[in-house]
N, C-alpha and C. Protein backbone atom coordinates (compact mmCIF):
# COMPACT_ATOMS: atom_id res chain seq x y z
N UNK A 1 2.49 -11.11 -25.92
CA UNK A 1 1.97 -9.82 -25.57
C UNK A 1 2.49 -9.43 -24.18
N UNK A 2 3.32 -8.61 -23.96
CA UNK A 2 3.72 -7.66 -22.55
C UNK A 2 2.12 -7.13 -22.17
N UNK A 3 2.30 -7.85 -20.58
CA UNK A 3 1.38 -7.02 -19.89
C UNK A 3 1.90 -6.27 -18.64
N UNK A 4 1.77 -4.65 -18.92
CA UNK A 4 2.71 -4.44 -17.61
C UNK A 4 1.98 -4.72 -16.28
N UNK A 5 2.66 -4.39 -15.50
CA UNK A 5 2.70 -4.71 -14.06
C UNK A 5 1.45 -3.74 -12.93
N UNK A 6 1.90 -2.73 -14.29
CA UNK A 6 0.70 -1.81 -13.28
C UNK A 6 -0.07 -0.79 -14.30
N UNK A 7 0.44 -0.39 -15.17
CA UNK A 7 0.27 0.55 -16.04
C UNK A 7 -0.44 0.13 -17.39
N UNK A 8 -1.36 -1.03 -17.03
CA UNK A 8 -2.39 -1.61 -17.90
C UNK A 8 -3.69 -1.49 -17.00
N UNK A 9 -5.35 -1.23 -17.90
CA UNK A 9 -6.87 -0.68 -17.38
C UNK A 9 -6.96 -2.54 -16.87
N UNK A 10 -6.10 -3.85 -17.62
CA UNK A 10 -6.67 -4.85 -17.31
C UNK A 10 -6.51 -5.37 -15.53
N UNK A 11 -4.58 -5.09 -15.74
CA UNK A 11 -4.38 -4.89 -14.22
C UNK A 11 -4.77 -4.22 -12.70
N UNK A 12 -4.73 -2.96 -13.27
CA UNK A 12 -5.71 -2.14 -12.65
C UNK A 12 -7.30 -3.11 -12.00
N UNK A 13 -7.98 -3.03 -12.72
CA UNK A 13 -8.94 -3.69 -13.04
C UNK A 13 -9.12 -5.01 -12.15
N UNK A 14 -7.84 -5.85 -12.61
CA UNK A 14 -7.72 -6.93 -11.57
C UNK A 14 -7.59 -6.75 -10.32
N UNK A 15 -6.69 -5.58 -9.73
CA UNK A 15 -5.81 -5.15 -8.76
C UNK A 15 -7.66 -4.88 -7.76
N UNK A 16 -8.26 -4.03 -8.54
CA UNK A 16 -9.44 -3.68 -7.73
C UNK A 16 -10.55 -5.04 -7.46
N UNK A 17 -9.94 -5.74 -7.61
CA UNK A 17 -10.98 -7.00 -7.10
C UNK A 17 -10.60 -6.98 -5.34
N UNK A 18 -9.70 -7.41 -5.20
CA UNK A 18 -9.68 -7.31 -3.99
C UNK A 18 -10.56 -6.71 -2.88
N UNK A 19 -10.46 -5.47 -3.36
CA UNK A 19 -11.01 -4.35 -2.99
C UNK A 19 -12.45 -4.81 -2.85
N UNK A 20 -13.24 -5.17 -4.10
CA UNK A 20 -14.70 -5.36 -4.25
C UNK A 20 -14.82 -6.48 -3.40
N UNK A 21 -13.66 -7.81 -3.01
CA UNK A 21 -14.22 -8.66 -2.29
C UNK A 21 -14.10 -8.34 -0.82
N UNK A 22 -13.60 -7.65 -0.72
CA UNK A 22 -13.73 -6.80 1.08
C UNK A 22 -14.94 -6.56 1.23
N UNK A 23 -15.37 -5.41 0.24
CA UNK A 23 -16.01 -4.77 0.13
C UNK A 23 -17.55 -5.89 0.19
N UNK A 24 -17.73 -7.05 -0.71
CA UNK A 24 -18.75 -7.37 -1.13
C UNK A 24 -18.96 -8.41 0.82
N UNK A 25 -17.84 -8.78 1.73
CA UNK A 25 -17.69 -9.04 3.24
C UNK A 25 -18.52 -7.90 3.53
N UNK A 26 -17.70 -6.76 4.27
CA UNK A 26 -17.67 -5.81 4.96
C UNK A 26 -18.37 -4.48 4.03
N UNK A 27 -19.67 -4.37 3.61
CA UNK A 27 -20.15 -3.53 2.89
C UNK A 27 -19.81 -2.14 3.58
N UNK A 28 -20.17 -1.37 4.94
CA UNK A 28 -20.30 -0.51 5.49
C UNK A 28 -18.75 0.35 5.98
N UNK A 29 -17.90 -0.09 4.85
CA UNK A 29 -16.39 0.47 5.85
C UNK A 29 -16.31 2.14 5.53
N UNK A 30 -15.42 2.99 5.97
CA UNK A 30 -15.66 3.98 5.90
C UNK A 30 -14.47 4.81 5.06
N UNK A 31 -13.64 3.98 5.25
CA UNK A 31 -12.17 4.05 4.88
C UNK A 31 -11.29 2.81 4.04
N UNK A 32 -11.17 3.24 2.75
CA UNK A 32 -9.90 1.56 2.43
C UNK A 32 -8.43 1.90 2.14
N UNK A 33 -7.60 1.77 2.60
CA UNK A 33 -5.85 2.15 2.58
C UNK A 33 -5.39 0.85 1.93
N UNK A 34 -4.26 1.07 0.83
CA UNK A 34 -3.43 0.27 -0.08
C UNK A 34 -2.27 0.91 0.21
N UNK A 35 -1.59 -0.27 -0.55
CA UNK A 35 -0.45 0.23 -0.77
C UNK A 35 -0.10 1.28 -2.02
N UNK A 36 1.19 1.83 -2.39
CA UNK A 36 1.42 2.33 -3.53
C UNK A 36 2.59 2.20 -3.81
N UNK A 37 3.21 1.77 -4.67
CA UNK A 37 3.96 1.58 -5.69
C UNK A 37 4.24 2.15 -7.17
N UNK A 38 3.95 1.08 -8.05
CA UNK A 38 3.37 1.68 -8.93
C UNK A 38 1.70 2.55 -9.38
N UNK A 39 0.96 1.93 -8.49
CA UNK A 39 0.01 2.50 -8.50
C UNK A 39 -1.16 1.43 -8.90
N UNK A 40 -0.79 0.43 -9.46
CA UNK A 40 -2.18 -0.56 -9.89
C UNK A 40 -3.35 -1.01 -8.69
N UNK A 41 -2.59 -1.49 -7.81
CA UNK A 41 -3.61 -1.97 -6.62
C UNK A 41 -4.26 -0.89 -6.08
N UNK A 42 -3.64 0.36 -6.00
CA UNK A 42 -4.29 2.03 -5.19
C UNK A 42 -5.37 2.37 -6.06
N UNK A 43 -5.08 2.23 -7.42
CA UNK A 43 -6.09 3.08 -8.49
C UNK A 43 -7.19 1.95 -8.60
N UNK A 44 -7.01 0.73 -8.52
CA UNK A 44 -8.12 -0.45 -8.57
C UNK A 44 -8.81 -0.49 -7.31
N UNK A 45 -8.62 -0.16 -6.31
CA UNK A 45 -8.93 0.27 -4.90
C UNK A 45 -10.09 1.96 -5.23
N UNK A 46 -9.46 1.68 -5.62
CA UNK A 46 -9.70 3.84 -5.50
C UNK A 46 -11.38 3.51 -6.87
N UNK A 47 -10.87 3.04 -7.63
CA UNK A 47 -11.77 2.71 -8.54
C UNK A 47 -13.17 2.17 -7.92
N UNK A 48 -12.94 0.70 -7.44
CA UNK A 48 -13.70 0.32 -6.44
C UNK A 48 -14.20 1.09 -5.64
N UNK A 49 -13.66 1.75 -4.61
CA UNK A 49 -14.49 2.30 -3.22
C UNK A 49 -15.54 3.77 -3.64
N UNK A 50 -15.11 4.46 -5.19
CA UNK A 50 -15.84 5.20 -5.73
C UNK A 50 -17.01 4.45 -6.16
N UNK A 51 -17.60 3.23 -6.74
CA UNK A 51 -18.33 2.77 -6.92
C UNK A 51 -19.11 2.39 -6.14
N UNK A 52 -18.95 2.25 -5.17
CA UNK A 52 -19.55 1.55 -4.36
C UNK A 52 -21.23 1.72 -3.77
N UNK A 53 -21.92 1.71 -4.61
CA UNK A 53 -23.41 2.08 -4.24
C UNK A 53 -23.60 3.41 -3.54
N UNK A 54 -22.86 4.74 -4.06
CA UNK A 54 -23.33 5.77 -3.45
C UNK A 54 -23.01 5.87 -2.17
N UNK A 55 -22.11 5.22 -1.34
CA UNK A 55 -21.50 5.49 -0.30
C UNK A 55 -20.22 5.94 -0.23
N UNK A 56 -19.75 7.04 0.73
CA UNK A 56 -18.61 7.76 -0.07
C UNK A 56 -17.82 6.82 1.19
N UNK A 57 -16.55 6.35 0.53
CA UNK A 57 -15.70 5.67 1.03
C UNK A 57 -14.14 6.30 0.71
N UNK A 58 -14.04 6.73 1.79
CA UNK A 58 -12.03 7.48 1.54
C UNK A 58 -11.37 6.32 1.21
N UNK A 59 -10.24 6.69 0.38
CA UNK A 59 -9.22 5.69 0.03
C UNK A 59 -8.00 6.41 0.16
N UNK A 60 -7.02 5.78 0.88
CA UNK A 60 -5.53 6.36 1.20
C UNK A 60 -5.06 5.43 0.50
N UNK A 61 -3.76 6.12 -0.14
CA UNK A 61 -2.89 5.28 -0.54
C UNK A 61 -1.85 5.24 1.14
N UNK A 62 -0.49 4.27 0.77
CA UNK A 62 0.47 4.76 1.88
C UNK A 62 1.77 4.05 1.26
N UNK A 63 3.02 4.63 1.23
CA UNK A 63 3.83 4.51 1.14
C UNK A 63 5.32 4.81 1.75
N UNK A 64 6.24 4.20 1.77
CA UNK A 64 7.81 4.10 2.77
C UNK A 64 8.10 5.54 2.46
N UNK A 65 8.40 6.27 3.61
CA UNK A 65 8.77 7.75 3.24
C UNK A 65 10.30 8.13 2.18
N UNK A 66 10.70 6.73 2.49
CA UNK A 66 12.17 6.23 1.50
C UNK A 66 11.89 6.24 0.17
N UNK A 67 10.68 5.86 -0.39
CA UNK A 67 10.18 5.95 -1.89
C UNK A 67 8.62 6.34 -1.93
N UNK A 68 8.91 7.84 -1.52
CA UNK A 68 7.82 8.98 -1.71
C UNK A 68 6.90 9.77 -2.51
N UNK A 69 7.47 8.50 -3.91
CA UNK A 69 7.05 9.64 -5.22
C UNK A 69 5.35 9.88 -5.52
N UNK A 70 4.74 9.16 -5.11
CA UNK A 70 3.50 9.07 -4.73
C UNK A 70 2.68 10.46 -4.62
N UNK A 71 3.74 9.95 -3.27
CA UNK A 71 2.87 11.41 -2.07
C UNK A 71 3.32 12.75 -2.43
N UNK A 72 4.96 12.84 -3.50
CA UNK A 72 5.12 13.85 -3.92
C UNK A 72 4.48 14.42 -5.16
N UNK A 73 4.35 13.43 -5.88
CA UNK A 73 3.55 14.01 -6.95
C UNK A 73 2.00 13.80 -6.81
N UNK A 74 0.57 13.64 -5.73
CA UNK A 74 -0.29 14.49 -5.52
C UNK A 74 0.40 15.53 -4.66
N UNK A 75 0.72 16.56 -4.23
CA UNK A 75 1.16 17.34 -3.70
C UNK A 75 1.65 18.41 -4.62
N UNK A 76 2.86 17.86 -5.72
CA UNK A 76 2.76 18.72 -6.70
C UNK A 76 2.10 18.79 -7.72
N UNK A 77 1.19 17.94 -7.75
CA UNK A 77 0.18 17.91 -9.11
C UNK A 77 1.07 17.41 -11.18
N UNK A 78 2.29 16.70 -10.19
CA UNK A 78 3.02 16.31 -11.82
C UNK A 78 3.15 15.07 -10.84
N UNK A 79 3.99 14.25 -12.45
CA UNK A 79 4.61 13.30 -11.79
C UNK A 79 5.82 13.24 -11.05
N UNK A 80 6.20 13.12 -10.31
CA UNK A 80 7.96 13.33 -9.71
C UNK A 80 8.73 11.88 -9.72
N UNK A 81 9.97 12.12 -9.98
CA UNK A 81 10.63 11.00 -10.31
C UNK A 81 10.65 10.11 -9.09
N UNK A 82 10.88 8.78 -8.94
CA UNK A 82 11.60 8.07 -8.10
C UNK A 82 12.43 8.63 -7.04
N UNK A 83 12.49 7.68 -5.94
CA UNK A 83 13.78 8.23 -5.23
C UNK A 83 15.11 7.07 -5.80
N UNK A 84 16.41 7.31 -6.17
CA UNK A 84 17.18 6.41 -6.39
C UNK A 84 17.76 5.20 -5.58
N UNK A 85 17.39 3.95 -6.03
CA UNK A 85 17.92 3.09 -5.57
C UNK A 85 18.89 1.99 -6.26
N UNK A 86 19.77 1.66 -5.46
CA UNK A 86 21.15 0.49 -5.94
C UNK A 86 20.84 -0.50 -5.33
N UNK A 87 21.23 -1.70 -5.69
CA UNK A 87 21.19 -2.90 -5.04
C UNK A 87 22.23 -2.82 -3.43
N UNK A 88 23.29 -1.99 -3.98
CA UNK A 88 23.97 -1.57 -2.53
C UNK A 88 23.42 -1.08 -1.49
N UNK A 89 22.41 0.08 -1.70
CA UNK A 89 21.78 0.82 -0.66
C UNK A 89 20.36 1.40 -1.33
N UNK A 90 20.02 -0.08 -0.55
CA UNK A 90 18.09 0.03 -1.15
C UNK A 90 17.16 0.89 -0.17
N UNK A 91 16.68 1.68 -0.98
CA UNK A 91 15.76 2.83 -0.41
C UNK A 91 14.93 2.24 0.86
N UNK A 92 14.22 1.53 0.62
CA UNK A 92 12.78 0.83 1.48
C UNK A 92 13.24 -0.55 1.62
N UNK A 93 13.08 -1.09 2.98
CA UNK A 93 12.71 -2.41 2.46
C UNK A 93 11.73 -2.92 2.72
N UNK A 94 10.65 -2.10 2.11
CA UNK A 94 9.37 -2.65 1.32
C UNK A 94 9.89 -2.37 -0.46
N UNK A 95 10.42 -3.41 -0.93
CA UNK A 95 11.11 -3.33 -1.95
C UNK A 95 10.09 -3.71 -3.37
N UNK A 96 8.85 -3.95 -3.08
CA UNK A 96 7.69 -3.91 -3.43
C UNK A 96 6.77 -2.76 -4.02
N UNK A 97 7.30 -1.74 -3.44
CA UNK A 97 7.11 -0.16 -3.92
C UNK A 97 7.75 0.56 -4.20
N UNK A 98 8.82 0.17 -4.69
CA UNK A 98 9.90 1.22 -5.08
C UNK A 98 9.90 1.76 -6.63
N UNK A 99 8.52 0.76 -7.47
CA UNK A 99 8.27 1.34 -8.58
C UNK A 99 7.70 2.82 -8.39
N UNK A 100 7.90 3.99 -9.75
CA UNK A 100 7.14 4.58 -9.93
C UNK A 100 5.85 4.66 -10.61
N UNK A 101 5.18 5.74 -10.26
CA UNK A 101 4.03 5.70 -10.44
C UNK A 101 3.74 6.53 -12.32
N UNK A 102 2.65 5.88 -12.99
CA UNK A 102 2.43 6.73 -14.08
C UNK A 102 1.40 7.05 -14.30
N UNK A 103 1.30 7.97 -15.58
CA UNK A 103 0.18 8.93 -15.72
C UNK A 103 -0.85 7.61 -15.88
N UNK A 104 -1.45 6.95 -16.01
CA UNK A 104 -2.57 6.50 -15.93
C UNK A 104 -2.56 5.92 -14.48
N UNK A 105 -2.02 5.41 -13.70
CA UNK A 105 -2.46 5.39 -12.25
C UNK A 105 -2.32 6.78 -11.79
N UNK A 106 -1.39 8.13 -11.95
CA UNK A 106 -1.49 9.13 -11.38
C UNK A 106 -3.12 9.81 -11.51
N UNK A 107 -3.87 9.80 -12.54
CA UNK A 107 -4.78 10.50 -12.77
C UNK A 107 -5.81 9.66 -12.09
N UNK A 108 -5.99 8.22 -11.97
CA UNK A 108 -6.79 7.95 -10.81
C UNK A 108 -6.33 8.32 -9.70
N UNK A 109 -5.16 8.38 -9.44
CA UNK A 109 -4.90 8.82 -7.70
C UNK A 109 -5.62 10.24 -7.51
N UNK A 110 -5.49 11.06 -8.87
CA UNK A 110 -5.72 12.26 -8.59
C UNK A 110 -7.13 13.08 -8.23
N UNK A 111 -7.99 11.69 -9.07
CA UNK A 111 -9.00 12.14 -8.69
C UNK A 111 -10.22 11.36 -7.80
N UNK A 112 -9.28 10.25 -7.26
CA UNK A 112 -10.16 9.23 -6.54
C UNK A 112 -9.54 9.39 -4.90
N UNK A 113 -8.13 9.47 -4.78
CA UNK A 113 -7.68 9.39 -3.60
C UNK A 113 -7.49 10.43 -3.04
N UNK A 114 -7.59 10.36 -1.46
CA UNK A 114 -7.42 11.52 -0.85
C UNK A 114 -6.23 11.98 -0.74
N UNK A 115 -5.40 10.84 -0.05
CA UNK A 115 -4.15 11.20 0.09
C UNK A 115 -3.08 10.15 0.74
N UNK A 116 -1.91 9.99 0.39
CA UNK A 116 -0.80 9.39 0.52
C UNK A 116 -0.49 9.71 1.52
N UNK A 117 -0.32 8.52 2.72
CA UNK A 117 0.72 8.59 4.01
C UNK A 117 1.88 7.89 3.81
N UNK A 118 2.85 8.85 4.38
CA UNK A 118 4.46 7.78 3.75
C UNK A 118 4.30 7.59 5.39
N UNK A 119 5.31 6.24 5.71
CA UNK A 119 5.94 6.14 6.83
C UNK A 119 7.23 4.99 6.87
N UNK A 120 7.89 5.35 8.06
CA UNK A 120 9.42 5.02 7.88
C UNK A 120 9.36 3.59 8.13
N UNK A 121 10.91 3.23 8.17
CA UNK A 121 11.78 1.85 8.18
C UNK A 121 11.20 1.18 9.20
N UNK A 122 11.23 2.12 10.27
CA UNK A 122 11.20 1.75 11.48
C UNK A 122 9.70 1.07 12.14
N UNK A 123 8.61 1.80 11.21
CA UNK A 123 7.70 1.41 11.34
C UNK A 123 6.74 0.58 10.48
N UNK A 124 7.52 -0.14 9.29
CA UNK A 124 7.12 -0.87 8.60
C UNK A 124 7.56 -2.55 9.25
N UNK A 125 8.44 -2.23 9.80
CA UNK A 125 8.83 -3.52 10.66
C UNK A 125 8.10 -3.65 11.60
N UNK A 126 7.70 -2.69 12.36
CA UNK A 126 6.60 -2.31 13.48
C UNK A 126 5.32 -3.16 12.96
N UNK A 127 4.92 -2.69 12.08
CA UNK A 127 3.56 -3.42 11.78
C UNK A 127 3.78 -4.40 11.00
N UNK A 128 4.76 -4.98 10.45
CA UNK A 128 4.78 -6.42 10.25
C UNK A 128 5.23 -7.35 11.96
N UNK A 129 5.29 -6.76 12.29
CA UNK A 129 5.32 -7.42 13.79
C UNK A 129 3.83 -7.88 14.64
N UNK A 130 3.74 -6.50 14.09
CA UNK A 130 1.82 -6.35 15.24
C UNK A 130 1.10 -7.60 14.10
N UNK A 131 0.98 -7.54 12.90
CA UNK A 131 0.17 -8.12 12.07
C UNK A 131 0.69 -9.54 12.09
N UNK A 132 1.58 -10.04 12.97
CA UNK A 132 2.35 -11.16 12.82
C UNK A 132 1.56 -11.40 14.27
N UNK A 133 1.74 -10.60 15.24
CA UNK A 133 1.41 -10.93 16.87
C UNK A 133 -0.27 -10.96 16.85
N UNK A 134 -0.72 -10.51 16.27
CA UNK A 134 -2.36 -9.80 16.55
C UNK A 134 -3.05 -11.26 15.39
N UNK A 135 -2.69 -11.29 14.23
CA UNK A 135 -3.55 -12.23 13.25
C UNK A 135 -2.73 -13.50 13.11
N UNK A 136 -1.39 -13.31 13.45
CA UNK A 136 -0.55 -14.84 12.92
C UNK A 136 -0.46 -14.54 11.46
N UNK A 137 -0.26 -13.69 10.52
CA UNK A 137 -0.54 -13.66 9.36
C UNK A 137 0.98 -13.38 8.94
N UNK A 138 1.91 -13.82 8.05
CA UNK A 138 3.71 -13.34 8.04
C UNK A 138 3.10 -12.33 6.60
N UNK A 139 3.04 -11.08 6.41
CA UNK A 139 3.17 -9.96 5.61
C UNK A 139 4.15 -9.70 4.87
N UNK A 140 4.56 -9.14 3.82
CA UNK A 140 6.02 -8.79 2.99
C UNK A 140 5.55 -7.47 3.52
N UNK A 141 7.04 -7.07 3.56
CA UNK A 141 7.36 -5.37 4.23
C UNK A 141 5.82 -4.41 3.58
N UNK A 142 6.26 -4.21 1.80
CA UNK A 142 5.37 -4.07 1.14
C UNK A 142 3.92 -4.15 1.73
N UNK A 143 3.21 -5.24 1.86
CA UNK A 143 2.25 -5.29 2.39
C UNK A 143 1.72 -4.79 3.74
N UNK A 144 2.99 -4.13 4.70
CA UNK A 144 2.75 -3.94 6.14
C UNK A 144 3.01 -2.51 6.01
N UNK A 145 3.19 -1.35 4.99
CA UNK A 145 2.78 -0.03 4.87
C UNK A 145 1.56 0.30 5.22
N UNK A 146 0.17 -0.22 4.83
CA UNK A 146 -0.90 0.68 5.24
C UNK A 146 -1.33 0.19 6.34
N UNK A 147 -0.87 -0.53 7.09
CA UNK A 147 -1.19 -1.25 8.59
C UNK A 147 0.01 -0.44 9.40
N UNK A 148 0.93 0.09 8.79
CA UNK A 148 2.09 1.59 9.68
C UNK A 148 1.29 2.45 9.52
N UNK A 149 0.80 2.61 8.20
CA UNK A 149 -0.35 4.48 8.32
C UNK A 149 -0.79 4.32 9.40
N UNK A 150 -1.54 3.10 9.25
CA UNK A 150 -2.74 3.20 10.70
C UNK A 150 -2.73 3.28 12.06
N UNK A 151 -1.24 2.79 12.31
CA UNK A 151 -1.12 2.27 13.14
C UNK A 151 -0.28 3.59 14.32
N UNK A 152 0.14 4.45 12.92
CA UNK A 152 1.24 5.57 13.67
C UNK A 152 0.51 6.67 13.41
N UNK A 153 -1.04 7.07 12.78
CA UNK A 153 -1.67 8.56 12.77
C UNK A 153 -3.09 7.58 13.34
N UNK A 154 -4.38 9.09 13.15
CA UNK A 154 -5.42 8.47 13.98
C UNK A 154 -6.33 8.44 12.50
N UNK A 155 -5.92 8.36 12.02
CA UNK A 155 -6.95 7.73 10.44
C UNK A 155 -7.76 6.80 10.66
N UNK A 156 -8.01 5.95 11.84
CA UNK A 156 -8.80 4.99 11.65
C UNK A 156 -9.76 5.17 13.04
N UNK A 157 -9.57 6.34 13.19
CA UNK A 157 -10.30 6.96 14.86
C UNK A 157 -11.84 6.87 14.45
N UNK A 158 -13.23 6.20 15.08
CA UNK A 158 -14.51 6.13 15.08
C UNK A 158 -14.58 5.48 13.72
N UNK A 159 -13.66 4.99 13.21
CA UNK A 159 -13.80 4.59 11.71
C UNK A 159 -14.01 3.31 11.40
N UNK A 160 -15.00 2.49 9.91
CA UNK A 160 -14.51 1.23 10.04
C UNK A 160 -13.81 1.21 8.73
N UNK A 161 -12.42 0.77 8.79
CA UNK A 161 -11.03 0.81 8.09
C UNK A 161 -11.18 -0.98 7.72
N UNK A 162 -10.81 -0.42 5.93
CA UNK A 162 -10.19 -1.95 5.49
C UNK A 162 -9.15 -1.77 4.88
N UNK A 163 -7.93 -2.53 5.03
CA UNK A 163 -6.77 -2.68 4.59
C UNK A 163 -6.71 -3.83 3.98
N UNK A 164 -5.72 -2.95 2.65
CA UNK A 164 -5.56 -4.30 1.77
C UNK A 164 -4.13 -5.03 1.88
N UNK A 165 -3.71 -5.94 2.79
CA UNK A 165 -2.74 -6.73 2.59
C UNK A 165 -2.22 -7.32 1.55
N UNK A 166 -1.38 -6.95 0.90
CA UNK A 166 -0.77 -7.18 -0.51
C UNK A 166 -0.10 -8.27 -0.79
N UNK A 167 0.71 -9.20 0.20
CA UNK A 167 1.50 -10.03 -0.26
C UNK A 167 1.99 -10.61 1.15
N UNK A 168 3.07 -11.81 1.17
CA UNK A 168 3.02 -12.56 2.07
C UNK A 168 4.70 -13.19 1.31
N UNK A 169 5.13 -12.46 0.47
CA UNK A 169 6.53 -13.01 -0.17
C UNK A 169 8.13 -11.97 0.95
N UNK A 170 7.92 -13.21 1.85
CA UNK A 170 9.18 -12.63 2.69
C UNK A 170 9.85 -14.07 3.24
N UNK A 171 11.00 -13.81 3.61
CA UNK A 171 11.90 -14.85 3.91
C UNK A 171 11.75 -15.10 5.56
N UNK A 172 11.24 -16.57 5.97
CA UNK A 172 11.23 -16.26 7.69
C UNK A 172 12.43 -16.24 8.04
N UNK A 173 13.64 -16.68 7.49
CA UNK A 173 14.88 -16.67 7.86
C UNK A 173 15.29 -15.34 8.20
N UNK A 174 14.86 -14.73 7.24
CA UNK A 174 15.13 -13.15 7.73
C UNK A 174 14.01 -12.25 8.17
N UNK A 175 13.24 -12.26 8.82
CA UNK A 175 12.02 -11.64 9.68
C UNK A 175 13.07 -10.35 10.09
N UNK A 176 12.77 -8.99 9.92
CA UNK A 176 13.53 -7.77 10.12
C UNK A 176 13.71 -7.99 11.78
N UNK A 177 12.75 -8.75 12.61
CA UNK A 177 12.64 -8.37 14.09
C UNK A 177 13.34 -9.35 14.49
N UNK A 178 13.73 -10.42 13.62
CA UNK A 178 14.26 -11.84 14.35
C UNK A 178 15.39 -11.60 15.56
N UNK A 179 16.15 -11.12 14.83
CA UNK A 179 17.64 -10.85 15.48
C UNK A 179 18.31 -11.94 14.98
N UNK A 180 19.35 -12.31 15.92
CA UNK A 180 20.06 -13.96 15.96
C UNK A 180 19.10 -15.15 16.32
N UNK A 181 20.09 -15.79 15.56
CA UNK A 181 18.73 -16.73 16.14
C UNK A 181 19.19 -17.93 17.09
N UNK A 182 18.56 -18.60 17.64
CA UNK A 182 18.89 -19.14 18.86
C UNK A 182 19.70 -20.02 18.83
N UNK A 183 20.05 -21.25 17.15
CA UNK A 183 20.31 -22.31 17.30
C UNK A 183 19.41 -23.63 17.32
N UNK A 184 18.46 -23.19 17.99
CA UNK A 184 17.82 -25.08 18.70
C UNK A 184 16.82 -25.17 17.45
């Protein structure tokens, strides 16, 4: 039996645990930001923070402004295609979201989430840096998008913000900030 990746109620479903175990920590947050991709972890998020005992809890998605389809299609109210990518010249490298999104995660986004922050190259490395300096925690690009929302608008101003860290599949050999490396 194929189970897809994102575009199954079971995944989904799974994807929003996370969410509930923040949640079932930190009951009182005000705000929860995911990532988006295809959409499973945002709509299981989004699912979650609507439930949540009658407390209204915003949910942002956030995504690489390089693979926008997200944020373009709530905006236009369809789905919008992908942005194109080659193995030659890869859109994001949060290469983790470069799926698109479909009508069954679009229609939870549509009616659970507020809204999609894209942000750039430049600052997805940014906050896999801070989240590396601040927790010791090594993030995949992927996972260091909604810690750039936060980190580059005031979304999390008087707020208490939970972010869902997605993954931790990155190479230390290649850390985007490393540079050269020393040798010793």
């Amino acid at each position: 039996m194929l189970v897809h990746p994102y575009d199954d109620p079971r995944v989904i479903a799974g994807q929003g645990t996370a969410a509930l175990e923040l949640l079932e920590e930190v009951p009182d947050l005000d705000l929860l930001v995911a990532p988006v991709g295809g959409g499973g972890l945002l709509s299981g998020t989004a699912i979650v923070a609507a439930a949540a005992g009658g407390r209204a809890i915003e949910t942002i998605g956030a995504e690489p402004a390089a693979a926008d389809d997200a944020a373009r299609s709530l905006a236009s109210g369809r789905i919008e295609p992908t942005s194109p990518v080659t193995p030659e010249r890869p859109a994001t490298i949060a290469d983790g979201l470069r799926s698109g999104i479909c009508p069954r995660t679009f229609a939870v986004m549509q009616t659970r989430v507020a809204r999609i922050v894209t942000v750039s190259e430049e600052a997805i490395v940014a906050a896999m840096r801070t989240v590396w300096e601040r927790l010791k925690v090594v993030t995949e690009p992927s996972a260091a998008v909604p810690v750039a929302a936060l980190l580059g608008t005031g979304l999390a101003a008087g707020r208490r913000v939970g972010v869902i860290l997605s993954g931790g599949n990155v190479d230390l050999d290649r850390l985007p900030w490393a540079g050269e490396r020393s040798g010793l």
